[in-house]
PDB file of N, CA and C in Angstrom:
ATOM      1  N   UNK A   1     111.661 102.299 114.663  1.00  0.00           N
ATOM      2  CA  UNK A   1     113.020 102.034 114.248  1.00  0.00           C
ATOM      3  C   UNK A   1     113.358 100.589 114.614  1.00  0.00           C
ATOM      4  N   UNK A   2     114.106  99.821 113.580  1.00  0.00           N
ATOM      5  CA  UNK A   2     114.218  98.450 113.619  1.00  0.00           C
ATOM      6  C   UNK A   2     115.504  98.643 113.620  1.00  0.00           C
ATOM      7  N   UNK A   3     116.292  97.767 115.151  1.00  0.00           N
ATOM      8  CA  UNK A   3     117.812  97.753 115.057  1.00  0.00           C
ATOM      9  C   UNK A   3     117.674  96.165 115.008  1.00  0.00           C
ATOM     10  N   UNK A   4     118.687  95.921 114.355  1.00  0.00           N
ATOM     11  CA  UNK A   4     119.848  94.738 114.897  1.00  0.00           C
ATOM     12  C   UNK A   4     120.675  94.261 116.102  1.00  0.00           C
ATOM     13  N   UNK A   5     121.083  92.933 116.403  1.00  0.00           N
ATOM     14  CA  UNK A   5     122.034  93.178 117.664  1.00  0.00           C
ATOM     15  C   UNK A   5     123.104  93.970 117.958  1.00  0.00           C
ATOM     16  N   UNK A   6     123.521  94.949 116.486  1.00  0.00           N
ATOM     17  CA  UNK A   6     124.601  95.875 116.824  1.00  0.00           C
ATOM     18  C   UNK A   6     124.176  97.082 116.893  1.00  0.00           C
ATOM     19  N   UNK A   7     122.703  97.363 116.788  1.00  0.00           N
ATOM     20  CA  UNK A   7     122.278  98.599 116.374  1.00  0.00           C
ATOM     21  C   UNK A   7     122.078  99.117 115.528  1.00  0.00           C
ATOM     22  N   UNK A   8     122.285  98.549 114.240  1.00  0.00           N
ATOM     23  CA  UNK A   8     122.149  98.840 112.563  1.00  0.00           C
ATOM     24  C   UNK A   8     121.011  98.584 112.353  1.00  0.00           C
ATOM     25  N   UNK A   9     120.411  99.790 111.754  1.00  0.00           N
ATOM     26  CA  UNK A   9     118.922  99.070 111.532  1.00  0.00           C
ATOM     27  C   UNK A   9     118.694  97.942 110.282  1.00  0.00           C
ATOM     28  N   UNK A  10     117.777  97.737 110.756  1.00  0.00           N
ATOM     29  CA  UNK A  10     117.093  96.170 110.360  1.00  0.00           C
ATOM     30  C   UNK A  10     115.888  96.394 109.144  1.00  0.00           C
ATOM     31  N   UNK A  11     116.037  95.764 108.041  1.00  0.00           N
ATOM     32  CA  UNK A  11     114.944  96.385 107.525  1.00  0.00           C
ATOM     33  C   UNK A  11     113.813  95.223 107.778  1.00  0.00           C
ATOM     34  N   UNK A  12     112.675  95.714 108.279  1.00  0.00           N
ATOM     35  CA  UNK A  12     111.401  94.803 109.177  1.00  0.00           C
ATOM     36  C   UNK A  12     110.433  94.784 107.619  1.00  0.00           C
ATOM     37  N   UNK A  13     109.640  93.413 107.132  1.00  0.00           N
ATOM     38  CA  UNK A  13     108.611  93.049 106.130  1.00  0.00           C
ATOM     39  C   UNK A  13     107.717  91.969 107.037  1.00  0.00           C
ATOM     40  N   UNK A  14     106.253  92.670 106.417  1.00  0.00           N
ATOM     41  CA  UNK A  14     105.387  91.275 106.465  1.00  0.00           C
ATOM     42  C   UNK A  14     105.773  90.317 107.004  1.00  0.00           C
ATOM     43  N   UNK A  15     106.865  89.678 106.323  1.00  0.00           N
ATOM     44  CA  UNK A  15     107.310  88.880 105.977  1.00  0.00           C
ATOM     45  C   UNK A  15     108.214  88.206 107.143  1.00  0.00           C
ATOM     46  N   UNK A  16     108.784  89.172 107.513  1.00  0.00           N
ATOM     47  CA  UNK A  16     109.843  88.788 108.004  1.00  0.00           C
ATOM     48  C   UNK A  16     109.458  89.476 109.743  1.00  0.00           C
ATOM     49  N   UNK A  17     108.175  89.810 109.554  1.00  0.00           N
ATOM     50  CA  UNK A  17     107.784  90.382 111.235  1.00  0.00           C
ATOM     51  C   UNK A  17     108.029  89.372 112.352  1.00  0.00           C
ATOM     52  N   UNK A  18     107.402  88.567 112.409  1.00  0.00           N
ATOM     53  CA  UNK A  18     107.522  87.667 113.309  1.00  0.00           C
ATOM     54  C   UNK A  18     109.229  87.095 114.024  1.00  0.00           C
ATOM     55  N   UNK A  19     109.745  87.358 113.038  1.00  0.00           N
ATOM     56  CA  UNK A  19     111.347  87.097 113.527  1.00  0.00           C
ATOM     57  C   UNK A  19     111.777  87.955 113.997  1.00  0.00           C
ATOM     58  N   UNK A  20     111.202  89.243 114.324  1.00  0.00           N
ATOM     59  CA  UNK A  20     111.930  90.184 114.876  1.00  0.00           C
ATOM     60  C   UNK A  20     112.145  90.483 116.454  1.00  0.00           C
ATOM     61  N   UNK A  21     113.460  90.555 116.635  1.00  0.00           N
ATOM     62  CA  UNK A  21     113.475  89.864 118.266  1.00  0.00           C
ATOM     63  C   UNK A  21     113.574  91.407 119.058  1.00  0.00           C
ATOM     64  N   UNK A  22     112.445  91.816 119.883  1.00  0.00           N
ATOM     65  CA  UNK A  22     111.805  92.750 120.396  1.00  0.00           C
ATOM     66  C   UNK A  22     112.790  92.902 121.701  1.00  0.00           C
ATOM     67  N   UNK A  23     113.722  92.114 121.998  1.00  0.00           N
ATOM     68  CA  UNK A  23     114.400  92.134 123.235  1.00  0.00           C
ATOM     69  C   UNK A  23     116.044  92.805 123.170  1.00  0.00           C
ATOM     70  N   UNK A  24     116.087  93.299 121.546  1.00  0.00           N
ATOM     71  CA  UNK A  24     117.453  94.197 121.497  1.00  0.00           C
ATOM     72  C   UNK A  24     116.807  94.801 122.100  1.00  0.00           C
ATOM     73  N   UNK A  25     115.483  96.355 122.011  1.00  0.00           N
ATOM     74  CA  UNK A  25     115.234  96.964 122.573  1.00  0.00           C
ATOM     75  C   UNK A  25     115.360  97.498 123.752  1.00  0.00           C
ATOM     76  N   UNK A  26     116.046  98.516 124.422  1.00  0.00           N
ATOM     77  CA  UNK A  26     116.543  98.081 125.955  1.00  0.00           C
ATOM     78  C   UNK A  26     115.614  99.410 126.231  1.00  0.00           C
ATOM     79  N   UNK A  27     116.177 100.831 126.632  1.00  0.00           N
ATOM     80  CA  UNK A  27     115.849 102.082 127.498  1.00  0.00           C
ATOM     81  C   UNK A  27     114.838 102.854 126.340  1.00  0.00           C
ATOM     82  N   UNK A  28     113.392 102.748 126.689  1.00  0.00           N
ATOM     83  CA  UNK A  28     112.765 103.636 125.995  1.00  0.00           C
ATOM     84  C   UNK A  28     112.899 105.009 125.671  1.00  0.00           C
ATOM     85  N   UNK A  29     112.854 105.788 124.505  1.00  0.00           N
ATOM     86  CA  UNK A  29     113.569 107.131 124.680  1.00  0.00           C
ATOM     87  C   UNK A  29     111.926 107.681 124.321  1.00  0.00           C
ATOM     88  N   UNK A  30     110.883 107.390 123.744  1.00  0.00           N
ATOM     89  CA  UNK A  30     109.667 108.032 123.416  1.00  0.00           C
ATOM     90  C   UNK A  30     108.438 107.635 123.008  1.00  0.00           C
ATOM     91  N   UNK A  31     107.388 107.771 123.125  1.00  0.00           N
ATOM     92  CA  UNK A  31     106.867 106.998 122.870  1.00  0.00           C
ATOM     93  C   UNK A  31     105.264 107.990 122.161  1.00  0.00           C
ATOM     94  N   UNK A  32     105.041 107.750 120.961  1.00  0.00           N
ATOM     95  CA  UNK A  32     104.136 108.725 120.740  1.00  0.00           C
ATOM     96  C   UNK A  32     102.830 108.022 119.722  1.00  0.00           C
ATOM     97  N   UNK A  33     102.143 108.818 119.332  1.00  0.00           N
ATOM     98  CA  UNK A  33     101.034 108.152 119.012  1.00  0.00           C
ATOM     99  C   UNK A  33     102.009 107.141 116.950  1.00  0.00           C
ATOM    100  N   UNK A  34     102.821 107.899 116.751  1.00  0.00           N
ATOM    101  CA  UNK A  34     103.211 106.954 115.804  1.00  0.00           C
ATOM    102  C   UNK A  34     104.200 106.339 116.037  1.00  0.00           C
ATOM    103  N   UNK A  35     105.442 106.544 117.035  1.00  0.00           N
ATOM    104  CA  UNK A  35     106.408 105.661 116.790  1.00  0.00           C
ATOM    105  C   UNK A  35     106.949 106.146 118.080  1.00  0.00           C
ATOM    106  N   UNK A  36     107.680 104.918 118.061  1.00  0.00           N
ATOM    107  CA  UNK A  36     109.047 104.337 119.955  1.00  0.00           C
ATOM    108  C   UNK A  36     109.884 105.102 119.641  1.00  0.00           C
ATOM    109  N   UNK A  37     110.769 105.025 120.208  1.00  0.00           N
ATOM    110  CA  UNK A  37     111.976 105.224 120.108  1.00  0.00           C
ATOM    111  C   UNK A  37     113.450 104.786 121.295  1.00  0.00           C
ATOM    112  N   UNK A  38     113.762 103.427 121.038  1.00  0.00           N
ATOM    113  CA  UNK A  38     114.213 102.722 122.004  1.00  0.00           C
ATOM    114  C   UNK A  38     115.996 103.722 121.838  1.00  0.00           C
ATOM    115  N   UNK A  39     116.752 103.231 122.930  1.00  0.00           N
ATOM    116  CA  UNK A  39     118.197 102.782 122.632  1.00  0.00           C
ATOM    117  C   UNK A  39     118.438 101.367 123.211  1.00  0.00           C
ATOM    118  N   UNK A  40     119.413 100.976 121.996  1.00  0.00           N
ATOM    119  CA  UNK A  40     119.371  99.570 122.220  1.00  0.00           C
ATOM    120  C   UNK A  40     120.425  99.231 123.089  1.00  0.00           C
ATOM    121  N   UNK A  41     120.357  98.262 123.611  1.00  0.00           N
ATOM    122  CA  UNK A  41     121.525  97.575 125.316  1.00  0.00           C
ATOM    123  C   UNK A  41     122.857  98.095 124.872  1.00  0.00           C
ATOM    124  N   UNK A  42     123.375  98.321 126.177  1.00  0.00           N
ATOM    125  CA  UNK A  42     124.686  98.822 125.741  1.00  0.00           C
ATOM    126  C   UNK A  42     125.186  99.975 125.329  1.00  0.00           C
ATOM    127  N   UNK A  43     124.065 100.616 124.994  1.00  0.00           N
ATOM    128  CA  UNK A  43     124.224 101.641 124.271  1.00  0.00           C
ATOM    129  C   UNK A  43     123.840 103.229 125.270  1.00  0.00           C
ATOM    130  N   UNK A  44     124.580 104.389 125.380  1.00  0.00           N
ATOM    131  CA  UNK A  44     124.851 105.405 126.277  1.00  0.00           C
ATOM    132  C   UNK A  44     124.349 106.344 125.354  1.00  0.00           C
ATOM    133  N   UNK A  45     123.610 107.386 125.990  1.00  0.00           N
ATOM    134  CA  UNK A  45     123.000 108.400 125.409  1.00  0.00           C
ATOM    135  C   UNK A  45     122.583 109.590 126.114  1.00  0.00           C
ATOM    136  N   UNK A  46     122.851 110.993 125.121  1.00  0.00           N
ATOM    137  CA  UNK A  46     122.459 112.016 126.242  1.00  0.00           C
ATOM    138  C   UNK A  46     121.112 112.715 125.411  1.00  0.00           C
ATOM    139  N   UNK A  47     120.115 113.172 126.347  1.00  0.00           N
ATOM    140  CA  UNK A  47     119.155 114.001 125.839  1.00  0.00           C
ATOM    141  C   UNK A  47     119.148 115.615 126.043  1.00  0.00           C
ATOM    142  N   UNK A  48     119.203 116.126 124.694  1.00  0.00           N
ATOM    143  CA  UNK A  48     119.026 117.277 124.455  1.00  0.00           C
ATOM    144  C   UNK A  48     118.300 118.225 124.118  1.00  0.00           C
ATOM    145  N   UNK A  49     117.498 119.211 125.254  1.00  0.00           N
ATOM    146  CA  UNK A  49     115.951 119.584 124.633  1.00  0.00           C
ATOM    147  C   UNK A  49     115.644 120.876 125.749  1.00  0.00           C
ATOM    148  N   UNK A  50     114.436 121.215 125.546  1.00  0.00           N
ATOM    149  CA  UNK A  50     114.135 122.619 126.723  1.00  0.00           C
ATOM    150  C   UNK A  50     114.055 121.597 128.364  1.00  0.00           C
ATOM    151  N   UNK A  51     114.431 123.016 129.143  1.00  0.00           N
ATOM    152  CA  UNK A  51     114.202 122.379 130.285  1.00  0.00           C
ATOM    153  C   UNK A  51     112.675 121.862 130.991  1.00  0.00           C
ATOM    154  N   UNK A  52     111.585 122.368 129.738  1.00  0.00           N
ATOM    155  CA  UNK A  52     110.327 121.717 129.973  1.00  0.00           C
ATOM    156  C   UNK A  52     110.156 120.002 129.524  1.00  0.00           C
ATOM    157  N   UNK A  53     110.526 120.121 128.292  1.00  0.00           N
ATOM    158  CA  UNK A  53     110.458 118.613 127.903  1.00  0.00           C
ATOM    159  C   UNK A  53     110.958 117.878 128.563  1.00  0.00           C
ATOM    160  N   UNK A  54     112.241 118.322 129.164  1.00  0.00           N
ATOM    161  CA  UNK A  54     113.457 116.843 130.033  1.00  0.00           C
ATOM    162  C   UNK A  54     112.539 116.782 131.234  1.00  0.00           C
ATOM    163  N   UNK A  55     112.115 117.733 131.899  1.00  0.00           N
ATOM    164  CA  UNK A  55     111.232 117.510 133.375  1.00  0.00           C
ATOM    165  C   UNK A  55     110.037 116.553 132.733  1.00  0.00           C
ATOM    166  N   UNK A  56     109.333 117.206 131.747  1.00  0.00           N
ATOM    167  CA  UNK A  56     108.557 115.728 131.315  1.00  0.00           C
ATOM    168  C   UNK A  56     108.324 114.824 131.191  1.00  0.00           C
ATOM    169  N   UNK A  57     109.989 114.559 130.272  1.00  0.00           N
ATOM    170  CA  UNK A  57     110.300 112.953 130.088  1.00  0.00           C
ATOM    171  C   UNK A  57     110.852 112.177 131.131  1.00  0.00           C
ATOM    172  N   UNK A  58     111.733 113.005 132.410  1.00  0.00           N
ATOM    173  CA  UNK A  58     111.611 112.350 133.404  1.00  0.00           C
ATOM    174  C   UNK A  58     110.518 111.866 134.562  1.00  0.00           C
ATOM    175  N   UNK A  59     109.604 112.579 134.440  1.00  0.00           N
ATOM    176  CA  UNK A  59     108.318 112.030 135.205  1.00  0.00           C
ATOM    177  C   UNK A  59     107.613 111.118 134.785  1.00  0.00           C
ATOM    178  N   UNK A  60     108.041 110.888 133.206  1.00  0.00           N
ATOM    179  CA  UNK A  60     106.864 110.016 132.407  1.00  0.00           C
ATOM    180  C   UNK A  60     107.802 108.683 132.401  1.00  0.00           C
ATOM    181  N   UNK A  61     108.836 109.112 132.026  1.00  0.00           N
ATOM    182  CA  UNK A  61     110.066 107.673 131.869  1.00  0.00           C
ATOM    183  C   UNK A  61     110.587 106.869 132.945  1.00  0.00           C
ATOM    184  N   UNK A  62     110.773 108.070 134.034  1.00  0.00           N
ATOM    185  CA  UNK A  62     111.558 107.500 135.236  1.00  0.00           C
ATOM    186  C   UNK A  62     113.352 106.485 134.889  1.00  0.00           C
ATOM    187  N   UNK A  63     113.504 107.386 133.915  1.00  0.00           N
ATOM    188  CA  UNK A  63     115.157 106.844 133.122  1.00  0.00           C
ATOM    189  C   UNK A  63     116.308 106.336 133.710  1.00  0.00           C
ATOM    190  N   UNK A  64     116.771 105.600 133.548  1.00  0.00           N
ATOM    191  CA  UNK A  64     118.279 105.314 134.298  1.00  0.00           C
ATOM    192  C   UNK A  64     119.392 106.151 133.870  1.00  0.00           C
ATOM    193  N   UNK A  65     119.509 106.808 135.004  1.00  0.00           N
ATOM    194  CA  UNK A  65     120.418 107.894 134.849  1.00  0.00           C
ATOM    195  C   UNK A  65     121.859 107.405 134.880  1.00  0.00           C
ATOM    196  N   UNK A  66     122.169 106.123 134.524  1.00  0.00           N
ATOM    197  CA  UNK A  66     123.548 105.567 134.256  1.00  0.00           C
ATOM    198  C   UNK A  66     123.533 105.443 133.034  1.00  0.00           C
ATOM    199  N   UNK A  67     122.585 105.837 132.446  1.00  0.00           N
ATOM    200  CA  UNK A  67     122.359 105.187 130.719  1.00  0.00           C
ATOM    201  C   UNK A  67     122.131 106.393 129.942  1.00  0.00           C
ATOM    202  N   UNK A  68     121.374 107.418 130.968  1.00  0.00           N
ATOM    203  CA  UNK A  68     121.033 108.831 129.874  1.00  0.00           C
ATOM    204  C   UNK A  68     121.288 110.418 130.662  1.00  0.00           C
ATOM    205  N   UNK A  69     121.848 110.736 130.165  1.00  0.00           N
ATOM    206  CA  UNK A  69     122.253 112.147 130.653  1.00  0.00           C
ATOM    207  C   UNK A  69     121.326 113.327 129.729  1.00  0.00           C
ATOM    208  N   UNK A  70     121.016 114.543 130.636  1.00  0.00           N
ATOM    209  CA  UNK A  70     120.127 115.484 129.782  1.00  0.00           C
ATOM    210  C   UNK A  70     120.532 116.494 130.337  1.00  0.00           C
ATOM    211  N   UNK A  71     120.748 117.417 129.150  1.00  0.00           N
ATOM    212  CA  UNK A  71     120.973 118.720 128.959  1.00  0.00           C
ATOM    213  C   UNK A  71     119.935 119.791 128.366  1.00  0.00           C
ATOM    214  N   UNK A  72     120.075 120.750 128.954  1.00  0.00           N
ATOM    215  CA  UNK A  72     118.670 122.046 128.312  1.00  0.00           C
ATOM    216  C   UNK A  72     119.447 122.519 127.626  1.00  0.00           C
ATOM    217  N   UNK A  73     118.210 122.944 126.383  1.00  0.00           N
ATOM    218  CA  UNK A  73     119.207 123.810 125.207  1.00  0.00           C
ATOM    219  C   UNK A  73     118.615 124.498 124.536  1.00  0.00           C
ATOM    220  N   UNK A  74     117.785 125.626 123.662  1.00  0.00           N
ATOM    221  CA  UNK A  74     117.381 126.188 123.660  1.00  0.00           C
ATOM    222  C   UNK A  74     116.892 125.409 121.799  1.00  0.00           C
ATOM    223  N   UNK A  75     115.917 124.711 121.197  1.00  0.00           N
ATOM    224  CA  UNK A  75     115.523 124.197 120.368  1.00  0.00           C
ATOM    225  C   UNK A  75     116.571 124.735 119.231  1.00  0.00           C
ATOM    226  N   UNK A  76     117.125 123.559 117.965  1.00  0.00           N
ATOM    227  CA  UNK A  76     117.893 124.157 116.890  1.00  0.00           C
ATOM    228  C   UNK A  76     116.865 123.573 115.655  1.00  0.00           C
ATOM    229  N   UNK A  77     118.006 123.906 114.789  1.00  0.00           N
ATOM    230  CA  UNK A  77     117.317 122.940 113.528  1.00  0.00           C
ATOM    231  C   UNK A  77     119.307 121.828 113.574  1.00  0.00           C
ATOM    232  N   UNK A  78     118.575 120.553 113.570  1.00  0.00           N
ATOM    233  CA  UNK A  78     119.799 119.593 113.769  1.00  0.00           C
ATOM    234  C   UNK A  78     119.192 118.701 112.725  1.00  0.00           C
ATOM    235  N   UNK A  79     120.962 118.081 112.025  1.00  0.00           N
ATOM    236  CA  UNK A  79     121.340 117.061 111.267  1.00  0.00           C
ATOM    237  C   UNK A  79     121.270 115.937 112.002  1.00  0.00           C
ATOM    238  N   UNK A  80     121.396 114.715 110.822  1.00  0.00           N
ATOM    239  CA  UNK A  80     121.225 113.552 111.355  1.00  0.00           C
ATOM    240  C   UNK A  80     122.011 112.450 110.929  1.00  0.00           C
ATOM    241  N   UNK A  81     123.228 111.943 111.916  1.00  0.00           N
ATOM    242  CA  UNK A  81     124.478 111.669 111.637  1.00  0.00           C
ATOM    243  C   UNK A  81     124.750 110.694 111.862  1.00  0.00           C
ATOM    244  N   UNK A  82     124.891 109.688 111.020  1.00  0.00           N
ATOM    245  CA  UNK A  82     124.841 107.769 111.292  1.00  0.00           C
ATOM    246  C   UNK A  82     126.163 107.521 110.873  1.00  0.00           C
ATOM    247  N   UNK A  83     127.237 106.664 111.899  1.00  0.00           N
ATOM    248  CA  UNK A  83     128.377 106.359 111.607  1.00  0.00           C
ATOM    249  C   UNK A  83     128.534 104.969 112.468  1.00  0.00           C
ATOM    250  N   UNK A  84     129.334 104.048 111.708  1.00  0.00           N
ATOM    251  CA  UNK A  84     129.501 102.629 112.932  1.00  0.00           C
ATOM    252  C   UNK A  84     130.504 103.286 114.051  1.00  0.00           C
ATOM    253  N   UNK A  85     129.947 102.737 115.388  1.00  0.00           N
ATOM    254  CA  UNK A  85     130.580 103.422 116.339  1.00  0.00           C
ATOM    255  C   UNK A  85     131.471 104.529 116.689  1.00  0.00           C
ATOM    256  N   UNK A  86     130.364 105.509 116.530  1.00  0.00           N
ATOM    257  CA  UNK A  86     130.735 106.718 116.811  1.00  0.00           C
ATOM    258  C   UNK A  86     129.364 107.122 117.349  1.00  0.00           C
ATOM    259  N   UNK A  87     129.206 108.573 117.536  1.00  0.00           N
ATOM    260  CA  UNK A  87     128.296 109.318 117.844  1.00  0.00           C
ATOM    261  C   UNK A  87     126.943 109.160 116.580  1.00  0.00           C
ATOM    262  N   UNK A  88     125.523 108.937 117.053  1.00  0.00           N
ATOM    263  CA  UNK A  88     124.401 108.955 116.182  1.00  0.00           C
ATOM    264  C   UNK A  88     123.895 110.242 116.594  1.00  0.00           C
ATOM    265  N   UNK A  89     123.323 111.024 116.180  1.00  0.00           N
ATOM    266  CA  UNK A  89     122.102 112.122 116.423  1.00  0.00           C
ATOM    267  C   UNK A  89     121.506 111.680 115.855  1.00  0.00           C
ATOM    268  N   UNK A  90     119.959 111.422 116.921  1.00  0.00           N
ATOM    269  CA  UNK A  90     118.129 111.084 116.423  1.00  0.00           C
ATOM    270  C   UNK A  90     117.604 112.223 116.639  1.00  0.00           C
ATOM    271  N   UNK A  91     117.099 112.854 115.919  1.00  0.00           N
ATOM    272  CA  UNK A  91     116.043 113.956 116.259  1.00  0.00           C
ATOM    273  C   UNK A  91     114.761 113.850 116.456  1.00  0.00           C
ATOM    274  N   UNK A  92     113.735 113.745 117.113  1.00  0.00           N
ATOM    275  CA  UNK A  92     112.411 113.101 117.016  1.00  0.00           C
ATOM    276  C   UNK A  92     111.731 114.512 117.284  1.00  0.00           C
ATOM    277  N   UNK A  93     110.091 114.371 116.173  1.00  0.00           N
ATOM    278  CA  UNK A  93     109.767 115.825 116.165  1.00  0.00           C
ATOM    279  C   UNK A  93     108.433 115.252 117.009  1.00  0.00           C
ATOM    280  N   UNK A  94     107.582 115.943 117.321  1.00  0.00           N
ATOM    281  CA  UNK A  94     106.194 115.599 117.687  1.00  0.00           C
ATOM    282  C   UNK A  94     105.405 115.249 115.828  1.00  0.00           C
ATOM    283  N   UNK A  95     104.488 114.603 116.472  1.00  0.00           N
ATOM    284  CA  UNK A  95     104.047 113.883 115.245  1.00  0.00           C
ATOM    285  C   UNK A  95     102.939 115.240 114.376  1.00  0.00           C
ATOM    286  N   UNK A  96     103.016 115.485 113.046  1.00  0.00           N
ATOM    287  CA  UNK A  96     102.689 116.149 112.323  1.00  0.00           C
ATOM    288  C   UNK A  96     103.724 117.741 112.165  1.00  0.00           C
ATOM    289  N   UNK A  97     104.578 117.516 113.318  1.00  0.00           N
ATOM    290  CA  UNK A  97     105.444 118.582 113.240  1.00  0.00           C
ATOM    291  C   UNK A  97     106.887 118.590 112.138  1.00  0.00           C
ATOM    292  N   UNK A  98     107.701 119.649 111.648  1.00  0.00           N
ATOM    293  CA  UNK A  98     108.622 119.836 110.973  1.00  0.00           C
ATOM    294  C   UNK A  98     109.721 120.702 111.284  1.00  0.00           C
ATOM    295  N   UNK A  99     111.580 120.189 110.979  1.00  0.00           N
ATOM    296  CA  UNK A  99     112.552 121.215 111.568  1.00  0.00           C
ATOM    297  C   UNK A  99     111.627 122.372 111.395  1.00  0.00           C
ATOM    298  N   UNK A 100     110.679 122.933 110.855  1.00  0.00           N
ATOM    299  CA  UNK A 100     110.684 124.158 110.448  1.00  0.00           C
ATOM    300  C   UNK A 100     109.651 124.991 110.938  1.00  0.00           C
ATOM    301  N   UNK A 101     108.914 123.899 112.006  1.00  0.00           N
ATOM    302  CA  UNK A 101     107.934 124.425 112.879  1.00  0.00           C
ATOM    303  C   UNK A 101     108.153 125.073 113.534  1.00  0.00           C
ATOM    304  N   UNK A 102     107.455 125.603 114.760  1.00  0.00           N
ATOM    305  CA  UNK A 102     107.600 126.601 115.823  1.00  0.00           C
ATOM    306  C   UNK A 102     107.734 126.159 117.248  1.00  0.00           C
ATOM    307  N   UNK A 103     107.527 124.148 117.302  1.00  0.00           N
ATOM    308  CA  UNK A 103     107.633 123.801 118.414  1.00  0.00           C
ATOM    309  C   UNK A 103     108.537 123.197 118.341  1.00  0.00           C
ATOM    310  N   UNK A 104     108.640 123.221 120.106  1.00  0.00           N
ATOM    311  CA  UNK A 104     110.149 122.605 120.503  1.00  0.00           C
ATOM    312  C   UNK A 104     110.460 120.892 119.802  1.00  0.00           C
ATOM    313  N   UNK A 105     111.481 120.776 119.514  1.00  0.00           N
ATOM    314  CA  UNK A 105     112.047 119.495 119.265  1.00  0.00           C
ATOM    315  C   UNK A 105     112.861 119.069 120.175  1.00  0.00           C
ATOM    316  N   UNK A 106     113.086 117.643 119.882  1.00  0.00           N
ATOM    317  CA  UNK A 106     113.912 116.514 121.108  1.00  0.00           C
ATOM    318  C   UNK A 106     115.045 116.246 120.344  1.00  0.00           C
ATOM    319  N   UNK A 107     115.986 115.983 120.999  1.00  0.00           N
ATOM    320  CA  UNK A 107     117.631 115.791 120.387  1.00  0.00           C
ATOM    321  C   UNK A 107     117.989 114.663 120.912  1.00  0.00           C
ATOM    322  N   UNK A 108     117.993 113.283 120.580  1.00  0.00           N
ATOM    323  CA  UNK A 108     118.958 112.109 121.174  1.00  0.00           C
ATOM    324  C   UNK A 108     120.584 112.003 120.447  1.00  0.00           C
ATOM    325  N   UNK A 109     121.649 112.345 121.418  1.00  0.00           N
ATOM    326  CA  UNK A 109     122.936 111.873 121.533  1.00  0.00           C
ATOM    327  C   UNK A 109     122.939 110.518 121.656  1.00  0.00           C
ATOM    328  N   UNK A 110     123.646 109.357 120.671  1.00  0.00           N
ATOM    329  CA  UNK A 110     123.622 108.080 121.044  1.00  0.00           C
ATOM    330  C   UNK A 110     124.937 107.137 120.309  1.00  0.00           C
ATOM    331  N   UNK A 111     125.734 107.146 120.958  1.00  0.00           N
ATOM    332  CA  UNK A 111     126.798 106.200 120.960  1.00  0.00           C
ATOM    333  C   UNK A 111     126.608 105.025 120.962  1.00  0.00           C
TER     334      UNK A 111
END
């Protein structure tokens, strides 16, 4: 995901790679064999997921808990809701997985 300095994503080319300034990027939220998943500075977020995954991602992340709050929740099928400053929901699945699989999914809250 390519943000901007406000958080709007960015559309990233060839072309235009090299200009892309890697330092909006602030609190890593994931990191998997295909894709990151940052929140960018400034920006407050809660994670929503089983109480296995959050023990996970805190041993693996070691997160700033002024920046991300996590809640257990029992896996849904969730929308994905982009508004200028307001609330975003990211849903990130494991890679080859679908809402419609059988494994757990990750929920990012992000203001």
């Amino acid at each position: 995901m390519f943000l901007d300095a406000f958080g709007a994503p960015k559309d990233i080319t060839p072309e235009n790679l090299h200009e892309y300034p890697y330092h909006l990027h602030s609190v890593m939220l994931l990191t998997s064999a295909d894709q990151e998943v940052f929140i960018p500075p400034r920006w407050h977020g809660a994670i929503y997921s089983t109480e296995e995954i959050l023990d996970g991602y805190r041993k693996r992340f070691k997160p700033d808990c002024t920046l991300l709050t996590f809640h257990a929740m029992e896996p849904y099928e969730p929308e994905l809701i982009c508004c200028e400053r307001c609330v975003v929901e990211i849903t990130v699945l494991p890679a080859g997985q679908t809402l419609y699989s059988s494994s757990d999914i990750v929920v990012f809250l992000v203001k």
